[in-house]
C-alpha atoms as a PDB file:
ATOM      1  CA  UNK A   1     239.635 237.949   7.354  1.00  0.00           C
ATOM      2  CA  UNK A   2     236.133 239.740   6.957  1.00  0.00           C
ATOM      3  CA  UNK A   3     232.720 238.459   6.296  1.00  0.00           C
ATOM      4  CA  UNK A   4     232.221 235.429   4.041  1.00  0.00           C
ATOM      5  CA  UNK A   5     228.540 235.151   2.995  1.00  0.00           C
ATOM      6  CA  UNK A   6     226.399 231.674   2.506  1.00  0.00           C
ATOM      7  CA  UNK A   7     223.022 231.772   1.212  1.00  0.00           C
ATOM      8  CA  UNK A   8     220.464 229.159   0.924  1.00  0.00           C
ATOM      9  CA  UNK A   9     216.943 229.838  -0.483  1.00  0.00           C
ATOM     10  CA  UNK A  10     215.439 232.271   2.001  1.00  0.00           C
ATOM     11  CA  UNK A  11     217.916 232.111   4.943  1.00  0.00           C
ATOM     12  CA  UNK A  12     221.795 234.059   5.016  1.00  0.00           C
ATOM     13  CA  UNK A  13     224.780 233.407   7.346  1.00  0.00           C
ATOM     14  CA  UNK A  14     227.177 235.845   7.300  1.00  0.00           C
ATOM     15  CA  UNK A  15     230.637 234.678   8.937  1.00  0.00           C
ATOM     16  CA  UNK A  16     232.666 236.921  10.327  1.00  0.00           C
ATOM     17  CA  UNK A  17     236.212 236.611  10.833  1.00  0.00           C
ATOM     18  CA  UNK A  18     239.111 238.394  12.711  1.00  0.00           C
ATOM     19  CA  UNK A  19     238.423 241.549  14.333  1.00  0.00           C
ATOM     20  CA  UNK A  20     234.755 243.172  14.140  1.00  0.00           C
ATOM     21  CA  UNK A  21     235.564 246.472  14.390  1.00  0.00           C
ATOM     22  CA  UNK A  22     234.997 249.999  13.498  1.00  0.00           C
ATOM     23  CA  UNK A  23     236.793 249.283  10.435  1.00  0.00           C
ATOM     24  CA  UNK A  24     234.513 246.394   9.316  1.00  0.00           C
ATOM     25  CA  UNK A  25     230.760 248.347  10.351  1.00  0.00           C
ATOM     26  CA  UNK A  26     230.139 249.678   7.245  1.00  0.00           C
ATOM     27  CA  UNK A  27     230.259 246.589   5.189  1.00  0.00           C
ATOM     28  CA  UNK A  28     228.955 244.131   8.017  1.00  0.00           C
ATOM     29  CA  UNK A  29     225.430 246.956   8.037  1.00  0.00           C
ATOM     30  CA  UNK A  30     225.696 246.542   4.052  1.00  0.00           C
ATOM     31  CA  UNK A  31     225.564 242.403   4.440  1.00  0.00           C
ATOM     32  CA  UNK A  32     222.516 243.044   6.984  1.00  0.00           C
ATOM     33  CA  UNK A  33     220.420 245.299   4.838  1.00  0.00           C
ATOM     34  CA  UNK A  34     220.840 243.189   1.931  1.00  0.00           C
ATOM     35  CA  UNK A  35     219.837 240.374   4.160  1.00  0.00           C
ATOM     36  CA  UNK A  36     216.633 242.034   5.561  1.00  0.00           C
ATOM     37  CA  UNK A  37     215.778 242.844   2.090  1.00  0.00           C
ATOM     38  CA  UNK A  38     216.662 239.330   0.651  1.00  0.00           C
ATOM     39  CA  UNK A  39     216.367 236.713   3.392  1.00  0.00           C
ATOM     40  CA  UNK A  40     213.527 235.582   5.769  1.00  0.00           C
ATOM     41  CA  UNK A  41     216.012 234.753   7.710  1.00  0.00           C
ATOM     42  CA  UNK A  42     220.186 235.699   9.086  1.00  0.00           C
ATOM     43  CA  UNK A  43     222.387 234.068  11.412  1.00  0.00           C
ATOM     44  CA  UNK A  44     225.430 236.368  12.448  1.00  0.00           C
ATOM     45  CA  UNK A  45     228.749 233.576  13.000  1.00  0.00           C
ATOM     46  CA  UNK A  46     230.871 234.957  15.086  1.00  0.00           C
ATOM     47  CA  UNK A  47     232.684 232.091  16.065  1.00  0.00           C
ATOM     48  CA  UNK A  48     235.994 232.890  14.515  1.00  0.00           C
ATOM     49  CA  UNK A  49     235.646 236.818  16.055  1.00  0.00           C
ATOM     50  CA  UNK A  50     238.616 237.652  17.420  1.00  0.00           C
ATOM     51  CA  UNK A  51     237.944 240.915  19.059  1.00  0.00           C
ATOM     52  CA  UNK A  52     234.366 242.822  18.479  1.00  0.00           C
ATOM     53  CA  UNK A  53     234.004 246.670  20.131  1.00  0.00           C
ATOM     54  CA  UNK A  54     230.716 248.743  20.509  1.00  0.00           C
ATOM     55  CA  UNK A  55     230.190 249.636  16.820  1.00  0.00           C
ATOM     56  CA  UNK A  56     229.883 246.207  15.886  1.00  0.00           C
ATOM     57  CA  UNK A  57     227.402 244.856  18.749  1.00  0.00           C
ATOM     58  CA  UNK A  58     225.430 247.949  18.340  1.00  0.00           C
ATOM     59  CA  UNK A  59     224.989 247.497  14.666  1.00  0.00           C
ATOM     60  CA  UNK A  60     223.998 244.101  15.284  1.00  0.00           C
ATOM     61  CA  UNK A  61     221.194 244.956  18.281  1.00  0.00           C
ATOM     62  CA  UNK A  62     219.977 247.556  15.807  1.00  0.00           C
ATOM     63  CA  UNK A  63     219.936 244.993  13.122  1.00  0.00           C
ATOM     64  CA  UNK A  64     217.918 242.575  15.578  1.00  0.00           C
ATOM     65  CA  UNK A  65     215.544 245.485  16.100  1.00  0.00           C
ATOM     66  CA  UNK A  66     214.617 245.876  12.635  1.00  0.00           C
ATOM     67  CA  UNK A  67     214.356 242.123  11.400  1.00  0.00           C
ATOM     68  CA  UNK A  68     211.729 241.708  14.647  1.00  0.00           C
ATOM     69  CA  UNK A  69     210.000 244.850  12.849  1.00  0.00           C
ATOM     70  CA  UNK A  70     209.998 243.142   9.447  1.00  0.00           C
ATOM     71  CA  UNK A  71     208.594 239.804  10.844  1.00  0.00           C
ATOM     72  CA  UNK A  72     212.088 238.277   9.975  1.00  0.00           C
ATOM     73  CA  UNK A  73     214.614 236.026  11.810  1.00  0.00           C
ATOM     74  CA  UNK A  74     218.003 237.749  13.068  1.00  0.00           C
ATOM     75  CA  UNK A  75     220.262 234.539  15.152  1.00  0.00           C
ATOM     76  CA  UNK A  76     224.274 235.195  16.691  1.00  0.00           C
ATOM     77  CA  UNK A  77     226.190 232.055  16.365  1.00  0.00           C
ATOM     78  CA  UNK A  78     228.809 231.981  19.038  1.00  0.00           C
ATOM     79  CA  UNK A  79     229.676 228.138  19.401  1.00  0.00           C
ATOM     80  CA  UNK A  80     233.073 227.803  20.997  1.00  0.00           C
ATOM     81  CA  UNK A  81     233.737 231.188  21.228  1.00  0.00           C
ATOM     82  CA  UNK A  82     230.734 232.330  23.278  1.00  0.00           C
ATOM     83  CA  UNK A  83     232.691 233.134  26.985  1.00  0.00           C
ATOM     84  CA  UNK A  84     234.950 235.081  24.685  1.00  0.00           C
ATOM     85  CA  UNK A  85     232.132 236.818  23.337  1.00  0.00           C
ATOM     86  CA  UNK A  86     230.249 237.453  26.255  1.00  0.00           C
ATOM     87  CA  UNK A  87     233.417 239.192  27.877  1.00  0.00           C
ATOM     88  CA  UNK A  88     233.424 241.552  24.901  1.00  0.00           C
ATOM     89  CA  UNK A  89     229.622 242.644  25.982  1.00  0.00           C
ATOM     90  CA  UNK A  90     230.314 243.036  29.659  1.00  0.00           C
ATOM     91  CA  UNK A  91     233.299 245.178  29.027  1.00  0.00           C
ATOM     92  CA  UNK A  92     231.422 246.871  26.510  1.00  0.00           C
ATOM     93  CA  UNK A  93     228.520 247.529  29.274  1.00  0.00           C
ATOM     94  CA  UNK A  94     225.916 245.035  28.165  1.00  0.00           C
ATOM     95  CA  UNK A  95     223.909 243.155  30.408  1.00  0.00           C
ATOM     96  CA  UNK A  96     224.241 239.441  29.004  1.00  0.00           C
ATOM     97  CA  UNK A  97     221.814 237.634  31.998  1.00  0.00           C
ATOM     98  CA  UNK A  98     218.806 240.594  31.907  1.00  0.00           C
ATOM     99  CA  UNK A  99     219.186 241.927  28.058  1.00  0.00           C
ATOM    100  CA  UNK A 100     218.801 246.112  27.326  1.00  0.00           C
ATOM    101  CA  UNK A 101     216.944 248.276  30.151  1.00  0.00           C
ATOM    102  CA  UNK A 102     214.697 249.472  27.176  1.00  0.00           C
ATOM    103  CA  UNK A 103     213.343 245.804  26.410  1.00  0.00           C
ATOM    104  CA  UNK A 104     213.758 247.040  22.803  1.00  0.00           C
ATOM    105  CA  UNK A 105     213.948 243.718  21.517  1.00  0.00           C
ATOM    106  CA  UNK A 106     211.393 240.666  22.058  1.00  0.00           C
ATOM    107  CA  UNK A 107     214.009 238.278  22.280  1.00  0.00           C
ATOM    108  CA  UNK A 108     217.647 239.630  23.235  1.00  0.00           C
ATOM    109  CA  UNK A 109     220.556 237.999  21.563  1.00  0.00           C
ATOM    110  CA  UNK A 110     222.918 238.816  24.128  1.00  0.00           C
ATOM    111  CA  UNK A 111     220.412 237.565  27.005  1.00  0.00           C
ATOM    112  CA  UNK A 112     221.302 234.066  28.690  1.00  0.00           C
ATOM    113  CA  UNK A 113     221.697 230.911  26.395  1.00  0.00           C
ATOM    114  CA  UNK A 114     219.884 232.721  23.453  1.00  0.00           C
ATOM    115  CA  UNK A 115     223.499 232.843  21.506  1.00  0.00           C
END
């Protein structure tokens, strides 16, 4: 269980697996800055997530945030797992048909059929 990273030229997927939690935030914002720095490119897999609370999803809006800022790629892979996923965000209070109130982001990656 953890993250298990996969790189190819100028793109990174980080996998994540088990629980995303508090306990895993510090090393899953170390895999993202070394990918903003590193990649053009990062998807996020979190189709073998088996729980994910509010540090985790906020680390990865923030992390969306500053790859649109860089002119880089940040993508959530849900696949099988994305009703699971979604009921994570509306329990954690995110809006997963409208996206933030702020409109931080250009493109949301909780928002509709963007995962």
């Amino acid at each position: 269980m953890g993250i298990r990273i996969e790189k190819k030229n100028k793109t990174r997927v980080l996998h994540i697996e088990g629980d995303a939690t508090i306990a895993m935030a510090e090393e899953l914002k170390n895999q993202v800055a070394q990918g903003l720095l590193e990649s053009e490119s990062l998807t996020i897999s979190l189709e073998k997530v088996a729980d994910i609370d509010i540090s985790c999803i906020q680390l990865v809006c923030s992390a969306n945030r500053s790859f649109e800022n860089h002119n880089k790629k940040l993508r959530v892979k849900t696949g099988k797992n994305s009703e699971q996923i979604k009921k994570f965000l509306i329990e954690a209070g995110y809006d997963t048909s409208g996206g933030c109130p702020e409109g931080a982001c250009k493109q949301c990656l909780w928002k509709g059929d963007s995962r």
